[in-house]
C-alpha atoms as a PDB file:
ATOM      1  CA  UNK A   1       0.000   0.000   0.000  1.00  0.00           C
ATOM      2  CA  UNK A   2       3.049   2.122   0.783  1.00  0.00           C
ATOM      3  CA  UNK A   3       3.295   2.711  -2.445  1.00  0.00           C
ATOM      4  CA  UNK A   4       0.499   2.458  -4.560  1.00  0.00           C
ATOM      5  CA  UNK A   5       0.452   5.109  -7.971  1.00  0.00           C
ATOM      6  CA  UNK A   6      -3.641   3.950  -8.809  1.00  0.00           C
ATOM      7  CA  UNK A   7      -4.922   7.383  -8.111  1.00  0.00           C
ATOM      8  CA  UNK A   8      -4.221  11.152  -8.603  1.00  0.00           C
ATOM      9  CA  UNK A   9      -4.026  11.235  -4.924  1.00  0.00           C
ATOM     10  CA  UNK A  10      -0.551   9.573  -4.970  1.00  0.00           C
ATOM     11  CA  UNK A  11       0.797  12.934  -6.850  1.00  0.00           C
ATOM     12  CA  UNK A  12       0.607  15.041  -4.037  1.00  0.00           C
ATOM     13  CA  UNK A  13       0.908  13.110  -0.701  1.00  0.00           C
ATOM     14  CA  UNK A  14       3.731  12.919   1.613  1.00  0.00           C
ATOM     15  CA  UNK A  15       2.824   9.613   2.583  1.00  0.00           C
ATOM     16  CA  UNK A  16       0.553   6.897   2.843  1.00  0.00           C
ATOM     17  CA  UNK A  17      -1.481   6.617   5.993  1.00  0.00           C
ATOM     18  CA  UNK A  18      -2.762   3.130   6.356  1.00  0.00           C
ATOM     19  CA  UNK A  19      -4.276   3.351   9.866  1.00  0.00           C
ATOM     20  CA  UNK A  20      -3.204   1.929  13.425  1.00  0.00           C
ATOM     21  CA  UNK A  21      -4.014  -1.817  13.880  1.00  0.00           C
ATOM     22  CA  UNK A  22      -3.363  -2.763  17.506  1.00  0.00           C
ATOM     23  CA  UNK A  23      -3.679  -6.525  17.634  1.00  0.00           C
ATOM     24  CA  UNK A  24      -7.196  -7.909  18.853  1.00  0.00           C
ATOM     25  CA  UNK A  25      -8.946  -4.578  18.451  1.00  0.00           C
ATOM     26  CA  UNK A  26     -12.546  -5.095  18.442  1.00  0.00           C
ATOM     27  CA  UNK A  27     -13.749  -2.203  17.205  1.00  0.00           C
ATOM     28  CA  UNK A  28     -12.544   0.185  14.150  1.00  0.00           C
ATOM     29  CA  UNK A  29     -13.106   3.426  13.929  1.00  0.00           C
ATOM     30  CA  UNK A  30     -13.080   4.766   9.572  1.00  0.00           C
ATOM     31  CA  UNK A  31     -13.107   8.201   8.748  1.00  0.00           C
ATOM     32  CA  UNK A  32     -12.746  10.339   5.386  1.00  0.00           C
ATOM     33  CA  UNK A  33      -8.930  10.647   4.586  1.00  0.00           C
ATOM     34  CA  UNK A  34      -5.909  11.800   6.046  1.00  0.00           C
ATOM     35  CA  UNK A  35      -5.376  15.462   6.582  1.00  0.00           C
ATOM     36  CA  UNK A  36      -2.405  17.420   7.044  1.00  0.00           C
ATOM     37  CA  UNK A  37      -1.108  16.391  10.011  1.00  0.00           C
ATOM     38  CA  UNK A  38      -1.769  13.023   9.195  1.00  0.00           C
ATOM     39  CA  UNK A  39      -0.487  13.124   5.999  1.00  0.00           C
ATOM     40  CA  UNK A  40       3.296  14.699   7.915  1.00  0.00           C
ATOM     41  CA  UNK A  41       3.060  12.194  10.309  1.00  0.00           C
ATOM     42  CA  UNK A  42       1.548   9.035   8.664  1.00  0.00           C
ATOM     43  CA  UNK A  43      -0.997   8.508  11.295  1.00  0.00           C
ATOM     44  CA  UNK A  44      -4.607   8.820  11.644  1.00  0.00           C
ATOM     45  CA  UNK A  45      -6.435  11.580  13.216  1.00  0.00           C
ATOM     46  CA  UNK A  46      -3.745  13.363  14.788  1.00  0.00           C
ATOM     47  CA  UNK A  47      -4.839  16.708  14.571  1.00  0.00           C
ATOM     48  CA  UNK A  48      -7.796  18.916  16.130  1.00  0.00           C
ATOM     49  CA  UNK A  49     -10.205  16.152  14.953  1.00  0.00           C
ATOM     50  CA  UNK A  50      -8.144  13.409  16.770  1.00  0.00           C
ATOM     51  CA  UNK A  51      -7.656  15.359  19.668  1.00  0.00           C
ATOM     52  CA  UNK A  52     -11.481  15.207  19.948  1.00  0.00           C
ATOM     53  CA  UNK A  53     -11.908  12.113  19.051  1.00  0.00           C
ATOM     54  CA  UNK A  54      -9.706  11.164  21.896  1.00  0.00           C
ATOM     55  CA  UNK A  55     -11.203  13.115  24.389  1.00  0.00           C
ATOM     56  CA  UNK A  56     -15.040  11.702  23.975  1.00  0.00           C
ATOM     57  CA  UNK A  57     -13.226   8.076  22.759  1.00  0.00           C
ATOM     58  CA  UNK A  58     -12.188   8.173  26.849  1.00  0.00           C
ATOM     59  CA  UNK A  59     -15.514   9.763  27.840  1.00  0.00           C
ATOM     60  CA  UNK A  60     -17.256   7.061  26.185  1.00  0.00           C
ATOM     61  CA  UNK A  61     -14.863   4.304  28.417  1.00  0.00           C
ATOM     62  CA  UNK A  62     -13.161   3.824  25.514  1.00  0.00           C
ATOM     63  CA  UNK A  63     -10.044   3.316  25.117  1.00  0.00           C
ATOM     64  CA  UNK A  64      -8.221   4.729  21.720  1.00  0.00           C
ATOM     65  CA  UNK A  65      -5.180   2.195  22.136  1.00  0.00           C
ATOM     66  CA  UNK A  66      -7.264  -0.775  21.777  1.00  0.00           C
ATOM     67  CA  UNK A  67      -9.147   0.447  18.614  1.00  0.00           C
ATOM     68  CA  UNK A  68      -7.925   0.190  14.810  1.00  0.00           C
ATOM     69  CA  UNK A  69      -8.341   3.779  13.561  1.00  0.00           C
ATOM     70  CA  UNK A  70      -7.775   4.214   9.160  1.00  0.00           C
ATOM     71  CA  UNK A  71      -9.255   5.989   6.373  1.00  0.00           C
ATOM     72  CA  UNK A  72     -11.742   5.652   3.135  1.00  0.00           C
ATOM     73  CA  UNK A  73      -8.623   6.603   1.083  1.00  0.00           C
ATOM     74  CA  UNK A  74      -4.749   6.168   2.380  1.00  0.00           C
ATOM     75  CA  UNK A  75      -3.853   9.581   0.818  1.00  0.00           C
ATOM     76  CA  UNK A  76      -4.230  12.944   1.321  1.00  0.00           C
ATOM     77  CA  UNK A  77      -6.469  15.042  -1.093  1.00  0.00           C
ATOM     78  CA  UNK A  78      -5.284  18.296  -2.022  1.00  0.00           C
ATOM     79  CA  UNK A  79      -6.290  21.096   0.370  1.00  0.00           C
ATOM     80  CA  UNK A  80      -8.630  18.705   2.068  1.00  0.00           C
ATOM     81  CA  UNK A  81     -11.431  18.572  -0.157  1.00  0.00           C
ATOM     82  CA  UNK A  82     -13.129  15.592   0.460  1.00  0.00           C
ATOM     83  CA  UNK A  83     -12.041  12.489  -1.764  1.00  0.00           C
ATOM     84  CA  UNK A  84     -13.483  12.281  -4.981  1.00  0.00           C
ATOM     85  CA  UNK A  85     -15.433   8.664  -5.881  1.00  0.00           C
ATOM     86  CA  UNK A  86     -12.842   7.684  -8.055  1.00  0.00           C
ATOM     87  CA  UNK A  87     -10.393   7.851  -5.689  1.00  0.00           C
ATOM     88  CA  UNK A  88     -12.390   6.101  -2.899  1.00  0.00           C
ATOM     89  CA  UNK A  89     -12.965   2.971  -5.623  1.00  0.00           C
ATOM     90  CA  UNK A  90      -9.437   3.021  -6.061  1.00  0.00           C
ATOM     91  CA  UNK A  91      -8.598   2.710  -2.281  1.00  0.00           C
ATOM     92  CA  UNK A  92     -11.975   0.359  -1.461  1.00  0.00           C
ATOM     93  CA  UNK A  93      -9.973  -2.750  -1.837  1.00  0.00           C
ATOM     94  CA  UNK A  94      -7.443  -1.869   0.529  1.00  0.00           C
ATOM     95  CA  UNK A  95     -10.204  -0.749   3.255  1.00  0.00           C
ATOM     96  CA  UNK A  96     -11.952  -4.229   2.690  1.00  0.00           C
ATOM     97  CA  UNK A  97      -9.152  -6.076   3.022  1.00  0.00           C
ATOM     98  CA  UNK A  98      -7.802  -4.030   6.378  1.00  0.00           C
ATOM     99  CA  UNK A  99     -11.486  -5.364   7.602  1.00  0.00           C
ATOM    100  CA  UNK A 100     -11.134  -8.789   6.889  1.00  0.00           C
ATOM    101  CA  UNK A 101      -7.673  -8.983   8.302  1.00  0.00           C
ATOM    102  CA  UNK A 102      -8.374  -6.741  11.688  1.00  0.00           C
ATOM    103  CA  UNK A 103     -11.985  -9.123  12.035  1.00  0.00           C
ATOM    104  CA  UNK A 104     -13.627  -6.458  14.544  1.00  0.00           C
ATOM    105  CA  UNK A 105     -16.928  -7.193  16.047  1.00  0.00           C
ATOM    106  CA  UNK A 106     -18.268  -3.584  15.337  1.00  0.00           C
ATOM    107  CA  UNK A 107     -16.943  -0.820  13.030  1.00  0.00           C
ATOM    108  CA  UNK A 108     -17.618   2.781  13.241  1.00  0.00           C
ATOM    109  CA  UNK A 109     -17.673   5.119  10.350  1.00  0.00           C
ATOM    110  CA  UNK A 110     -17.198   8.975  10.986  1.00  0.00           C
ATOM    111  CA  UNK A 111     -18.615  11.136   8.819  1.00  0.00           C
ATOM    112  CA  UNK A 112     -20.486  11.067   5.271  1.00  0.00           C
ATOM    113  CA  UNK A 113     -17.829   9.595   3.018  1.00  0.00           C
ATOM    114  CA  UNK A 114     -17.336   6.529   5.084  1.00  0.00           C
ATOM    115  CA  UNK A 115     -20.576   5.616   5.751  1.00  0.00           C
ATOM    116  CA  UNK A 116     -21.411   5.857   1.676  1.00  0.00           C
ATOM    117  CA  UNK A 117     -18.053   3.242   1.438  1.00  0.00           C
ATOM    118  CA  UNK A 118     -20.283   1.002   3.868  1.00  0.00           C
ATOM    119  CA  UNK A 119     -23.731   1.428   3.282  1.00  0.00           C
ATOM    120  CA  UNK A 120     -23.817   2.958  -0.169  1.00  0.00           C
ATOM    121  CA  UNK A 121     -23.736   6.674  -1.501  1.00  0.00           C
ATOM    122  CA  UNK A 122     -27.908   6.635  -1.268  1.00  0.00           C
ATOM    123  CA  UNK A 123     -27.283   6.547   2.729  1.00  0.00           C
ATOM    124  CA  UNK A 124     -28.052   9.783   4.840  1.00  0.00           C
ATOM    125  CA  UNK A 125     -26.125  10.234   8.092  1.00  0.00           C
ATOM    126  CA  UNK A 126     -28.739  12.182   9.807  1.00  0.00           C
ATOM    127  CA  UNK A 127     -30.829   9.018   9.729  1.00  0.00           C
ATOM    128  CA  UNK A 128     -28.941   6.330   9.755  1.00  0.00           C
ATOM    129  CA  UNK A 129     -26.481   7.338  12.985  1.00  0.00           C
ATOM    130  CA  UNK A 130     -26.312   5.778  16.031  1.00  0.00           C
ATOM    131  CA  UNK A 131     -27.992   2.776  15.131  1.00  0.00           C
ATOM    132  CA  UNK A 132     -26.554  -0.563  14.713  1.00  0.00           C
ATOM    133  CA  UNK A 133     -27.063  -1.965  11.351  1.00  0.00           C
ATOM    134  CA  UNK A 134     -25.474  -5.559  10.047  1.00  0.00           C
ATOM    135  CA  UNK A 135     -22.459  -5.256   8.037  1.00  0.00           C
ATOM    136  CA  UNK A 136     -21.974  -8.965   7.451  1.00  0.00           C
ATOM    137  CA  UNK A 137     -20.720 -10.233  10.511  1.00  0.00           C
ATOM    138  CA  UNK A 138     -19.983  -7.165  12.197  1.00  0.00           C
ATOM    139  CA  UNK A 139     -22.149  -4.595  13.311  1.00  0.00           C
ATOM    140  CA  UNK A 140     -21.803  -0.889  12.085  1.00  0.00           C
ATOM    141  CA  UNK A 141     -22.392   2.095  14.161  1.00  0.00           C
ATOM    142  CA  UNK A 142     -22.529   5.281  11.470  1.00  0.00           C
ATOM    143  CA  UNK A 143     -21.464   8.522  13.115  1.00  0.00           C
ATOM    144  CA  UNK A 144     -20.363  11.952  12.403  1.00  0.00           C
ATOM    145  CA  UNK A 145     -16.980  12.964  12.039  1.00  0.00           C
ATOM    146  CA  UNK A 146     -14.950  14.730  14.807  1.00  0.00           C
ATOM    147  CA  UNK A 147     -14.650  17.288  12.144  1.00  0.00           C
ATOM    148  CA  UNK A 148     -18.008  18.272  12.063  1.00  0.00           C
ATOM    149  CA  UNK A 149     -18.404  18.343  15.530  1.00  0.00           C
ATOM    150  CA  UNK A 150     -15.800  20.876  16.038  1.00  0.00           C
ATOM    151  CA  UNK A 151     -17.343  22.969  13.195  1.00  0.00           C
ATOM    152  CA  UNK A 152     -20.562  23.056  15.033  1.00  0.00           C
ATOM    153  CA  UNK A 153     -18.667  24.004  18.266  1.00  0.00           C
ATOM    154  CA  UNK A 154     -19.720  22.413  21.648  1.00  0.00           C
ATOM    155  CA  UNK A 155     -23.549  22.712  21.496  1.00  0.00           C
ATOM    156  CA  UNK A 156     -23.711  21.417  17.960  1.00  0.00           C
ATOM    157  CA  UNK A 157     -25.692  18.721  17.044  1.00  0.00           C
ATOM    158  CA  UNK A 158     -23.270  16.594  15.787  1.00  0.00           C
ATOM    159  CA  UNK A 159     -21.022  17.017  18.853  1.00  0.00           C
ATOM    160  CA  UNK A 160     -23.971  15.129  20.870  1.00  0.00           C
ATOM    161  CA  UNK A 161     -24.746  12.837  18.043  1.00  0.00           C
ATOM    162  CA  UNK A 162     -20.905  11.427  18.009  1.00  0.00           C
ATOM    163  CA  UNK A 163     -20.996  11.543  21.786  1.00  0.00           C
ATOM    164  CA  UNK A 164     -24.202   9.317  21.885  1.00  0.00           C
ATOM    165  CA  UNK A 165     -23.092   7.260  19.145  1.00  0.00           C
ATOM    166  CA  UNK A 166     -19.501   6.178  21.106  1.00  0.00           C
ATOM    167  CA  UNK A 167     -21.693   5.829  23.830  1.00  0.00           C
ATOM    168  CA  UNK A 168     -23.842   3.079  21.745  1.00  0.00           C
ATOM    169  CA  UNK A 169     -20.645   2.002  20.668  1.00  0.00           C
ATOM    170  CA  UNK A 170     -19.312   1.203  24.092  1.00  0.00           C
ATOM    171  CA  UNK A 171     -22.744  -0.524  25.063  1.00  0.00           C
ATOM    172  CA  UNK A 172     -22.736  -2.920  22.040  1.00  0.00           C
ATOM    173  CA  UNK A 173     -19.316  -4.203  23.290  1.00  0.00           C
ATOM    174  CA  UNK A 174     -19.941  -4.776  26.765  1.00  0.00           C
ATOM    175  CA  UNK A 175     -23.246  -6.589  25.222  1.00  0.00           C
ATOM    176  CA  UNK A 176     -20.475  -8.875  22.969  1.00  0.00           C
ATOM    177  CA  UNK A 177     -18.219  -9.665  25.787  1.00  0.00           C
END
């Protein structure tokens, strides 16, 4: 994966961020795409939105070291526009293969562009968050990105909704144990 040439996207990365894989991790956590922090330091969510993440992650009793955190794409898009579909059909192998070899019990996706890779582009966020749906054998738990939440500020919407939604998150593994 390190690197891969398929897409445009490999023209103006610094790296390739595959995600964080801790062994036995039962639940994994996609967002959108690396950003520029990520994309200097080749890890995920690293920056403002990671720093968030973190902070409800704990609130939530859960505990970031034990989760596998990646991306729709492995690349960085240009000024952070969001990836374009070509380039997340180009990197959808890679994500479905980092599922099948990772085997969590639940996966989360944050934001819009990973729950289309999931559930299909035809999917809305708005409804379908926070509830578990079947994703083969795993169950999925769509969210909002920490992004989003910090755009909204504190009293946003989507703050609570991805607060709630790690909380559902939490529940459905302690249900699993």
């Amino acid at each position: 994966m390190a690197g891969c040439p398929a897409c445009p996207l490999s023209l103006s990365r610094t790296r390739v961020v595959t995600g964080v894989f801790p062994a036995g991790a039962r639940v994994l956590l996609v967002g959108e795409a690396p950003g520029a922090a990520e994309d200097a330091g080749g890890l995920p969510f690293v920056g403002r939105s990671g720093q968030l993440l973190d902070t409800l992650l704990a609130a939530a009793g859960l505990a970031r070291a034990g989760l596998a955190v990646c991306n729709v794409v492995k690349c960085r898009p240009p000024a952070n526009r969001p990836p374009r579909a070509v380039e997340v059909r180009t990197c959808r192998p890679w994500l479905d293969r980092q599922v099948g070899l990772i085997d969590p019990a639940v996966v989360v996706t944050l934001g819009a562009t990973a729950l289309a890779w999931a559930l299909g582009r035809s999917a809305r966020l708005a409804q379908a968050h926070g509830l578990p749906h079947d994703f083969g054998e795993r169950v999925l738990v769509p969210t909002y990105h920490p992004a989003a939440a910090l755009r909204f500020g504190p009293r946003g919407a989507p703050m609570a909704a991805l607060r709630a939604d790690l909380g559902t998150v939490a529940s459905l593994l302690s249900e699993r144990l």
